[in-house]
C-alpha atoms as a PDB file:
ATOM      1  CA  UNK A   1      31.742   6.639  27.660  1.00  0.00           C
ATOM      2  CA  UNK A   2      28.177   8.486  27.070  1.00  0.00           C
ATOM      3  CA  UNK A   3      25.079   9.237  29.464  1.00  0.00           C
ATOM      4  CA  UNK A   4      22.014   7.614  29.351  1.00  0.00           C
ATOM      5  CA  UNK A   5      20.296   8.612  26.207  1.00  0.00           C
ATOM      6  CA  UNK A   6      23.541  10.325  25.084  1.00  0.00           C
ATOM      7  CA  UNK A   7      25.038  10.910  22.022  1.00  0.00           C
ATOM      8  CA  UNK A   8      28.044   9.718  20.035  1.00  0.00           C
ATOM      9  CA  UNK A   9      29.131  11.552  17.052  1.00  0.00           C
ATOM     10  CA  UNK A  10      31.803  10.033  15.237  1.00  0.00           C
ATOM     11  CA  UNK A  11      33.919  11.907  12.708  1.00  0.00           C
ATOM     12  CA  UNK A  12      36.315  10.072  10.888  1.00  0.00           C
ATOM     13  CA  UNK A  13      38.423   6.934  12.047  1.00  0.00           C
ATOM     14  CA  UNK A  14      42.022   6.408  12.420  1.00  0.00           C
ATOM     15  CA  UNK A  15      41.935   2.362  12.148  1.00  0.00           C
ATOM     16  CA  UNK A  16      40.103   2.222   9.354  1.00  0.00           C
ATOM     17  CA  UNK A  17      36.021   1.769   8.118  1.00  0.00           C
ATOM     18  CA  UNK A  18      36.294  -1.769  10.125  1.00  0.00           C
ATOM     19  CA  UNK A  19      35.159  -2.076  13.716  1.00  0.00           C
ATOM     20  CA  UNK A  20      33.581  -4.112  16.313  1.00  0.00           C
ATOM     21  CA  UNK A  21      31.138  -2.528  18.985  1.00  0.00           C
ATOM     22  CA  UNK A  22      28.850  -3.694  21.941  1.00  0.00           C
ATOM     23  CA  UNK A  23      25.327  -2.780  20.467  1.00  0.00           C
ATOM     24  CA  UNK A  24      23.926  -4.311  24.107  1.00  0.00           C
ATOM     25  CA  UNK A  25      25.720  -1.519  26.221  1.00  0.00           C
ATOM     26  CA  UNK A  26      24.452   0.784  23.445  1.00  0.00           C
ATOM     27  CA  UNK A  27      21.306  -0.352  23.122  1.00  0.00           C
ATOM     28  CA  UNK A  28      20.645  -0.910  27.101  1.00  0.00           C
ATOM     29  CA  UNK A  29      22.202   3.099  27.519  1.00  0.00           C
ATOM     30  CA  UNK A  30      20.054   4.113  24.678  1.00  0.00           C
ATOM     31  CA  UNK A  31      22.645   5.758  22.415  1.00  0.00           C
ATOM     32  CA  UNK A  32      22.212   7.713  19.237  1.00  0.00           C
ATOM     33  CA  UNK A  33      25.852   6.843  17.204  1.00  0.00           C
ATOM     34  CA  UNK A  34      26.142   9.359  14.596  1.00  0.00           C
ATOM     35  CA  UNK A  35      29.020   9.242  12.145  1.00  0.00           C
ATOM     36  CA  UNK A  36      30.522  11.433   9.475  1.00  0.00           C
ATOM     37  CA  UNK A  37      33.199  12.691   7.437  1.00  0.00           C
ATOM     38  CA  UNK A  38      34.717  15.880   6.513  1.00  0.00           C
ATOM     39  CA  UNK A  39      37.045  15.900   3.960  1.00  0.00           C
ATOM     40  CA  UNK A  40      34.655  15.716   0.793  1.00  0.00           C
ATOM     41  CA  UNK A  41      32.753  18.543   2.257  1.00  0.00           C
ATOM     42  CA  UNK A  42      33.078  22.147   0.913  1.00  0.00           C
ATOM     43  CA  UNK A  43      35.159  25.145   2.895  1.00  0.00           C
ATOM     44  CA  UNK A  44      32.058  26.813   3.135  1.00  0.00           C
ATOM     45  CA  UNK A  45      30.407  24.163   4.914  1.00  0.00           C
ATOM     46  CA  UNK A  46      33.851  23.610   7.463  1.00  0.00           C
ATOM     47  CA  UNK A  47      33.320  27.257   7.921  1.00  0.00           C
ATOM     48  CA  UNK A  48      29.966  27.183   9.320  1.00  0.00           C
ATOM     49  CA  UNK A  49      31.069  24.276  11.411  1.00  0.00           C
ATOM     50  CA  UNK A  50      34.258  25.903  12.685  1.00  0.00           C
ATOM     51  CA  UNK A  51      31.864  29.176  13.555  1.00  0.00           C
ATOM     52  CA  UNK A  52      29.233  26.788  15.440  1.00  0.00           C
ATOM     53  CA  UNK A  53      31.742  25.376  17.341  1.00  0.00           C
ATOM     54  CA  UNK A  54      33.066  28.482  17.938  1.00  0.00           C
ATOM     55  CA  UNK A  55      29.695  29.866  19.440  1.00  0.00           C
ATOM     56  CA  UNK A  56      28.236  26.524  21.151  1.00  0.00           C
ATOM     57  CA  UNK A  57      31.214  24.135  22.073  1.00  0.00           C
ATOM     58  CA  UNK A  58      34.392  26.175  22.798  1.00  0.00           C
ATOM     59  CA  UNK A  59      31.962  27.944  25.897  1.00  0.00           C
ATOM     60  CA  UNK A  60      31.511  24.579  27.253  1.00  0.00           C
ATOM     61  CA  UNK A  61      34.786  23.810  27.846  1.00  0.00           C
ATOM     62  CA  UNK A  62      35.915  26.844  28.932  1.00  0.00           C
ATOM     63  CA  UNK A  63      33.545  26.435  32.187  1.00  0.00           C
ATOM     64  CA  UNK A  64      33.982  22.640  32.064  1.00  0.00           C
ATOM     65  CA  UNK A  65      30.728  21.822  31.461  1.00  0.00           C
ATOM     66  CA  UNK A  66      31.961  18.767  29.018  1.00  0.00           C
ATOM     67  CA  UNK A  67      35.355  17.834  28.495  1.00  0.00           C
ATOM     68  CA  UNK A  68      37.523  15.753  26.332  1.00  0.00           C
ATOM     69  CA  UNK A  69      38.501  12.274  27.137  1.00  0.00           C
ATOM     70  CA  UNK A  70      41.964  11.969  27.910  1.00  0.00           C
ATOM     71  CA  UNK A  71      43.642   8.814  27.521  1.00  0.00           C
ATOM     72  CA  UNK A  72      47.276   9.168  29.030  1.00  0.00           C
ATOM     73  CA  UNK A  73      49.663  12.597  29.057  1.00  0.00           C
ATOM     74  CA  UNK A  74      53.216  11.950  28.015  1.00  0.00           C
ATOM     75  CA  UNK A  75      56.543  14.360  28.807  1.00  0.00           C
ATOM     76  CA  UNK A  76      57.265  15.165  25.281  1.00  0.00           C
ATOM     77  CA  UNK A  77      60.717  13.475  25.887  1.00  0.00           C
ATOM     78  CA  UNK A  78      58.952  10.099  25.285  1.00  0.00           C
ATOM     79  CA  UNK A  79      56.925  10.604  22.570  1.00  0.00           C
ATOM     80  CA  UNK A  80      57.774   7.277  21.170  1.00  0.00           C
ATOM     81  CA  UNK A  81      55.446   5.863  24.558  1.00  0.00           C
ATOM     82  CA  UNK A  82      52.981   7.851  23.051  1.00  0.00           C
ATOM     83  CA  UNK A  83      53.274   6.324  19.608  1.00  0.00           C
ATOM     84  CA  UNK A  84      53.296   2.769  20.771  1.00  0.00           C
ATOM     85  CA  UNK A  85      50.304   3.393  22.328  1.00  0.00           C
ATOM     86  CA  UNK A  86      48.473   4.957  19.698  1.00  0.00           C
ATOM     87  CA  UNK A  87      49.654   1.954  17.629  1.00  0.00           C
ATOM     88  CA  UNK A  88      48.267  -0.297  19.923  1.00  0.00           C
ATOM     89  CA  UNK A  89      44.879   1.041  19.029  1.00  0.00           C
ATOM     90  CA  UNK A  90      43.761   0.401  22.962  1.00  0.00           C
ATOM     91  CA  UNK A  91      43.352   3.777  24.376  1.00  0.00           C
ATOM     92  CA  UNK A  92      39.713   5.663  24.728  1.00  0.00           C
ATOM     93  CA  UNK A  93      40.497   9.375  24.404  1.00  0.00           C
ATOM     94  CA  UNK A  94      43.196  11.675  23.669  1.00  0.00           C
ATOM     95  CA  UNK A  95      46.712  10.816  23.926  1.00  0.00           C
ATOM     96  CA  UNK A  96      48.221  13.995  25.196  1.00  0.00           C
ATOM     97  CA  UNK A  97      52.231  15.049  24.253  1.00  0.00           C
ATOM     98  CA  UNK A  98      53.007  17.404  27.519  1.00  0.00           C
ATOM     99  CA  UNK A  99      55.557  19.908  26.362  1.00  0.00           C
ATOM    100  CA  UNK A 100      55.782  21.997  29.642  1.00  0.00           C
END
């Protein structure tokens, strides 16, 4: 889900390089898709990452401004609902382990 001329950034995948998308939707909402990956960048570089999002992002979510995309909370009891899920590759958003 993005706004109207919003952005996606994509960093790293869990199912692999392969994927299939709906460039219409993207095309019609006027998306910029953006991805990247981390690991064969240096510590230095994750630093100055980890600091920006410290100064820029973490503010926004602490006065809700954006928020993450939740998929579906589990009790931590069944965290094998949680895996089958994941598995599934179906959900949009975080799946969430509750261990309250």
């Amino acid at each position: 889900a993005a706004a109207v001329e919003g952005r996606i950034v994509q960093i790293a995948t869990q199912g692999g390089a392969v994927a299939s998308a709906d460039f219409s939707k993207m095309m019609a909402k006027r998306l910029t898709h953006t991805g990247s990956m981390l690991r064969p960048r240096s510590v230095e570089f994750k630093a100055a990452i980890a600091a920006a999002l410290e100064a820029q992002v973490w503010p926004l979510l602490g006065t809700r401004k954006v928020a993450p995309v939740m998929d579906m909370i589990f009790p931590l009891k069944e965290a094998w609902r949680a895996h089958e899920r994941m598995e599934d590759g179906d959900h949009i958003g975080k799946i969430v382990l509750d261990v309250g």
